[in-house]
Protein backbone atom coordinates (compact mmCIF):
# COMPACT_ATOMS: atom_id res chain seq x y z
CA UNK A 1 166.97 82.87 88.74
CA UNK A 2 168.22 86.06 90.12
CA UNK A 3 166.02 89.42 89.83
CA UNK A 4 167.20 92.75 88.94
CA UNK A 5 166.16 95.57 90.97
CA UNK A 6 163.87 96.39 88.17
CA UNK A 7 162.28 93.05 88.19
CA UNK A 8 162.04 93.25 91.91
CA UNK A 9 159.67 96.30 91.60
CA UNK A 10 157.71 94.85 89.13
CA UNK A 11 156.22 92.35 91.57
CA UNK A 12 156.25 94.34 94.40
CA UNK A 13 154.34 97.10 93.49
CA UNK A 14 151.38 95.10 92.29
CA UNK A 15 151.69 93.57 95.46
CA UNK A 16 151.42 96.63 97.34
CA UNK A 17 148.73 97.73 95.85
CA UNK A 18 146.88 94.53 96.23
CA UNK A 19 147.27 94.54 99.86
CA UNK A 20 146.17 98.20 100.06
CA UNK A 21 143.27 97.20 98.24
CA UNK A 22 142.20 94.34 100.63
CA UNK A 23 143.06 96.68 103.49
CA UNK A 24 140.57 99.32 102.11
CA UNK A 25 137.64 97.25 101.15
CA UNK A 26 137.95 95.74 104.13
CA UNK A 27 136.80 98.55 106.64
CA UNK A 28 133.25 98.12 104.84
CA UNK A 29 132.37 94.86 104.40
CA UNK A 30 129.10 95.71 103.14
CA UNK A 31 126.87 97.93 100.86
CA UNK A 32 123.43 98.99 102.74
CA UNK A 33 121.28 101.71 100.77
CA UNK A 34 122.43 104.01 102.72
CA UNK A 35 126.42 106.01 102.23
CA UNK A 36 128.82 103.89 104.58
CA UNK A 37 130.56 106.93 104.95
CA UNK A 38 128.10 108.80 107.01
CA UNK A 39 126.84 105.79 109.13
CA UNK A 40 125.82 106.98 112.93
CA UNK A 41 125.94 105.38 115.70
CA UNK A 42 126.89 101.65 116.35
CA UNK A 43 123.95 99.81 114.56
CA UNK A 44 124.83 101.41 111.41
CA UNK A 45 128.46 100.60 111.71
CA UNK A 46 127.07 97.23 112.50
CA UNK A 47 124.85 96.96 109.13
CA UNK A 48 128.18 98.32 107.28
CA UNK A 49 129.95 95.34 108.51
CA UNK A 50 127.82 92.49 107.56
CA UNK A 51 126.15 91.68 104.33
CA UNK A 52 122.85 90.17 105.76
CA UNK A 53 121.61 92.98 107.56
CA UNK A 54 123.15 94.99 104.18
CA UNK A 55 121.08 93.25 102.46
CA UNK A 56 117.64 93.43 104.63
CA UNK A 57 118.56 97.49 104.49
CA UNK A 58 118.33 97.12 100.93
CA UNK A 59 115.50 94.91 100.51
CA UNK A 60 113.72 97.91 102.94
CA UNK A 61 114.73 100.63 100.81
CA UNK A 62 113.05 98.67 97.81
CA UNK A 63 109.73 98.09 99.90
CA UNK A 64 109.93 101.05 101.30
CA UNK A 65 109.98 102.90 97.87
CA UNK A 66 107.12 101.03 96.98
CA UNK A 67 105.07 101.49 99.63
CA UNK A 68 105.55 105.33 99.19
CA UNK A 69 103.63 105.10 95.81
CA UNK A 70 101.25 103.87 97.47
CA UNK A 71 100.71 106.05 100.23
CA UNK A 72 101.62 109.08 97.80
CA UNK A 73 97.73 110.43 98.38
CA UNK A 74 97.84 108.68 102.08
CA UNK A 75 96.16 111.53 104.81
CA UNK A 76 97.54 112.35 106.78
CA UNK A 77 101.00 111.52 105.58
CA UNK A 78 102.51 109.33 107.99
CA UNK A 79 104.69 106.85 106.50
CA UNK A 80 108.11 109.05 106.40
CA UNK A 81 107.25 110.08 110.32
CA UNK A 82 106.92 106.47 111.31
CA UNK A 83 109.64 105.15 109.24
CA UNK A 84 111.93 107.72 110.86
CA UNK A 85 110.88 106.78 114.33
CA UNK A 86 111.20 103.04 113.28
CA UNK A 87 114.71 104.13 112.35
CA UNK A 88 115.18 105.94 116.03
CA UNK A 89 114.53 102.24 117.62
CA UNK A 90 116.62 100.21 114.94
CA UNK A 91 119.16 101.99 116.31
CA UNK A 92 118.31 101.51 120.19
CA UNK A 93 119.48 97.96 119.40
CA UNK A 94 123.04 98.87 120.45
CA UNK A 95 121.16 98.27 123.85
CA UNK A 96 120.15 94.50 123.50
CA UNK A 97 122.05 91.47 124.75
CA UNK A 98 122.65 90.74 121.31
CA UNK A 99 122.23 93.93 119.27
CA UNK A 100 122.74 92.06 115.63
CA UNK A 101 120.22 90.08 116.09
CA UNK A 102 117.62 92.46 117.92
CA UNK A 103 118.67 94.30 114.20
CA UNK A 104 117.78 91.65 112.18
CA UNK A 105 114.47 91.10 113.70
CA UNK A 106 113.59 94.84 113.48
CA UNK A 107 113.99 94.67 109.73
CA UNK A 108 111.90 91.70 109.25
CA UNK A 109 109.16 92.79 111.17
CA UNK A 110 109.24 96.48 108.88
CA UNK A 111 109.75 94.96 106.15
CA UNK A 112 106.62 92.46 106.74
CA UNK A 113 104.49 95.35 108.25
CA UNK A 114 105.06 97.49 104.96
CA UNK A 115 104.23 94.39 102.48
CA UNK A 116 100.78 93.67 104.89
CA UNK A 117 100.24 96.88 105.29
CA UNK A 118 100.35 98.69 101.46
CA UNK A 119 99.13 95.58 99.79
CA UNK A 120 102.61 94.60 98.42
CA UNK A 121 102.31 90.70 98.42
CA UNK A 122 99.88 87.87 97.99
CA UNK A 123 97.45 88.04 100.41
CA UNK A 124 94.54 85.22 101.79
CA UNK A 125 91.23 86.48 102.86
CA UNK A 126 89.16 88.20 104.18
CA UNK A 127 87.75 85.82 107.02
CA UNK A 128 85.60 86.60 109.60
CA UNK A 129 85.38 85.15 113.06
CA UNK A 130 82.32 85.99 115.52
CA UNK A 131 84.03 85.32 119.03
CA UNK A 132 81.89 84.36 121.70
CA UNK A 133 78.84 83.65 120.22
CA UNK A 134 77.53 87.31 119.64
CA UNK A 135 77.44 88.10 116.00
CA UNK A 136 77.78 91.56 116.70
CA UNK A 137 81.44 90.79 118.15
CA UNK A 138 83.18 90.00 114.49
CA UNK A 139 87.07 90.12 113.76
CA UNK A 140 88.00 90.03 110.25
CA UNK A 141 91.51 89.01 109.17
CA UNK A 142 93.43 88.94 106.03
CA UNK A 143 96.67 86.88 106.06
CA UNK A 144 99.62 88.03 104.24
CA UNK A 145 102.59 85.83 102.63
CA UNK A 146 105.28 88.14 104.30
CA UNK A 147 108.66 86.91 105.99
CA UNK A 148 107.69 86.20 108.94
CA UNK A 149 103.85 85.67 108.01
CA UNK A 150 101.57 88.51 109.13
CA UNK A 151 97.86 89.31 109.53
CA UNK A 152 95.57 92.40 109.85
CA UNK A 153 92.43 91.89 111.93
CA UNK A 154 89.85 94.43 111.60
CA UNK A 155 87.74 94.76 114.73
CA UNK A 156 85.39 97.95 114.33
CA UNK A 157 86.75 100.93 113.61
CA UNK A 158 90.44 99.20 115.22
CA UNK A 159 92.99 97.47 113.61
CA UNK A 160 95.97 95.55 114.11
CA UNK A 161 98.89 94.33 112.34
CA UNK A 162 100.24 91.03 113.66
CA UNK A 163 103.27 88.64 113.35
CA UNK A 164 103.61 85.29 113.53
CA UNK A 165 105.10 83.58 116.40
CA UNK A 166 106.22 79.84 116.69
CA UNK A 167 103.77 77.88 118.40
CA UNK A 168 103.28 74.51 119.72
CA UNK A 169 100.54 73.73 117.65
CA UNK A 170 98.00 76.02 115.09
CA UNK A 171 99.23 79.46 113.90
CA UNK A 172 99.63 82.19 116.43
CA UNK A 173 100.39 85.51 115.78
CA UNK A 174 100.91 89.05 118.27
CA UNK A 175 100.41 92.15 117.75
CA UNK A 176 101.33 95.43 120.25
CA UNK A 177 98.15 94.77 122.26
CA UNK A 178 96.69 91.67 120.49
CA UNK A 179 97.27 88.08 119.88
CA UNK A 180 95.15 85.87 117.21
CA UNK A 181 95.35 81.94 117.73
CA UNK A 182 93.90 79.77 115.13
CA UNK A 183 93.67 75.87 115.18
CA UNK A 184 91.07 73.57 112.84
CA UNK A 185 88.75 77.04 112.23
CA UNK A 186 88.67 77.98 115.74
CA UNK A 187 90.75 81.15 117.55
CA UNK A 188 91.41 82.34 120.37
CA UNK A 189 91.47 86.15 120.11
CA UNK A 190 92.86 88.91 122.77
CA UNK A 191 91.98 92.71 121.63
CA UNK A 192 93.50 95.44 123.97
CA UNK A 193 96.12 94.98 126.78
CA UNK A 194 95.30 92.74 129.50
CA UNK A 195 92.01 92.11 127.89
CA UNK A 196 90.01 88.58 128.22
CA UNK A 197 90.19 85.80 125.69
CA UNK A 198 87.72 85.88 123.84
CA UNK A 199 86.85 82.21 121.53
CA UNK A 200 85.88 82.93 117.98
CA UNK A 201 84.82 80.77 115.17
CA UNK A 202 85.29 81.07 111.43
CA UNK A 203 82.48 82.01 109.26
CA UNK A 204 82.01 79.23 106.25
């Protein structure tokens, strides 16, 4: 069959604007919560680019939200200042060896450390531990059913959020200046940089 130069344009143009269409969604791939349009800086061109770390950024926004209802009386205020500086390092990931993957780790860990932290998901505990046989020297932790599992241990007036880490055997899990490592009721329990081990057993 032969086409007129009518019929010609009637398949072309659809055409055209097909491929303009692929062309156009295709500079970003994904939908974060925040505008693609404005993204700064590498990391967030990165995040606009693939739909997993899209869709941790939204998942964040959504925990996020809801952990500022419950800090909404929270003094002093510190959520917004530490999710901005949380933010600031997100973005230092342009730096790693492999900066999607140092990405998608940071919003894991924030996105477990705002569920722990405000209460936001099933949570086991309290226990307490007395570590080295003085009663007076008590940890109490409360495990959380975040991605990756968490932790807060309470020692005095200190606390400290902590993540789990694989292990050859028992759960172990490290903090910024603390590690907690639990097998059969017993743990092994660091509190403060460079500090000693200290054993600990679990209270019945």
């Amino acid at each position: 069959m032969i086409l007129g130069r009518d019929s010609y344009c009637s398949f072309s143009i659809p055409l055209i604007i097909l491929a303009l269409g692929c062309f156009t969604s295709g500079v970003w791939a994904a939908e974060p919560a925040f505008d693609c349009a404005k993204a700064d800086g590498a990391i967030e061109e990165l995040i606009c680019q693939d739909d997993q770390l899209a869709a941790l950024d939204r998942k964040l926004a959504e925990v996020y939200a809801a952990a500022s209802r419950k800090a909404a009386n929270e003094h002093p205020p510190v959520l917004k200042a530490e999710q901005r500086g949380w933010i600031k390092g997100r973005n230092e990931c342009w730096k790693s060896d492999d900066p999607r993957a140092c990405t998608e780790t940071e919003y894991r860990h924030r996105i477990a450390e705002l569920q722990a932290r405000y209460r936001l998901v099933p949570e086991k505990g309290p226990f307490w531990f007395t570590c080295d046989g003085d009663p007076r020297n008590e940890v109490v932790v409360t495990f959380f059913e975040t991605e990756p599992p968490t932790l807060i241990a309470e020692r005095g007036d200190q606390v400290s959020l902590m993540v789990r880490q694989p292990s050859g055997s028992g759960a172990k899990y490290q903090g910024r200046n603390e590690m907690f490592w639990e097998h059969q009721g017993e743990a092994t329990i660091v509190w403060g940089y460079e500090a000693p081990e200290m054993r600990c057993t679990r209270k019945p």
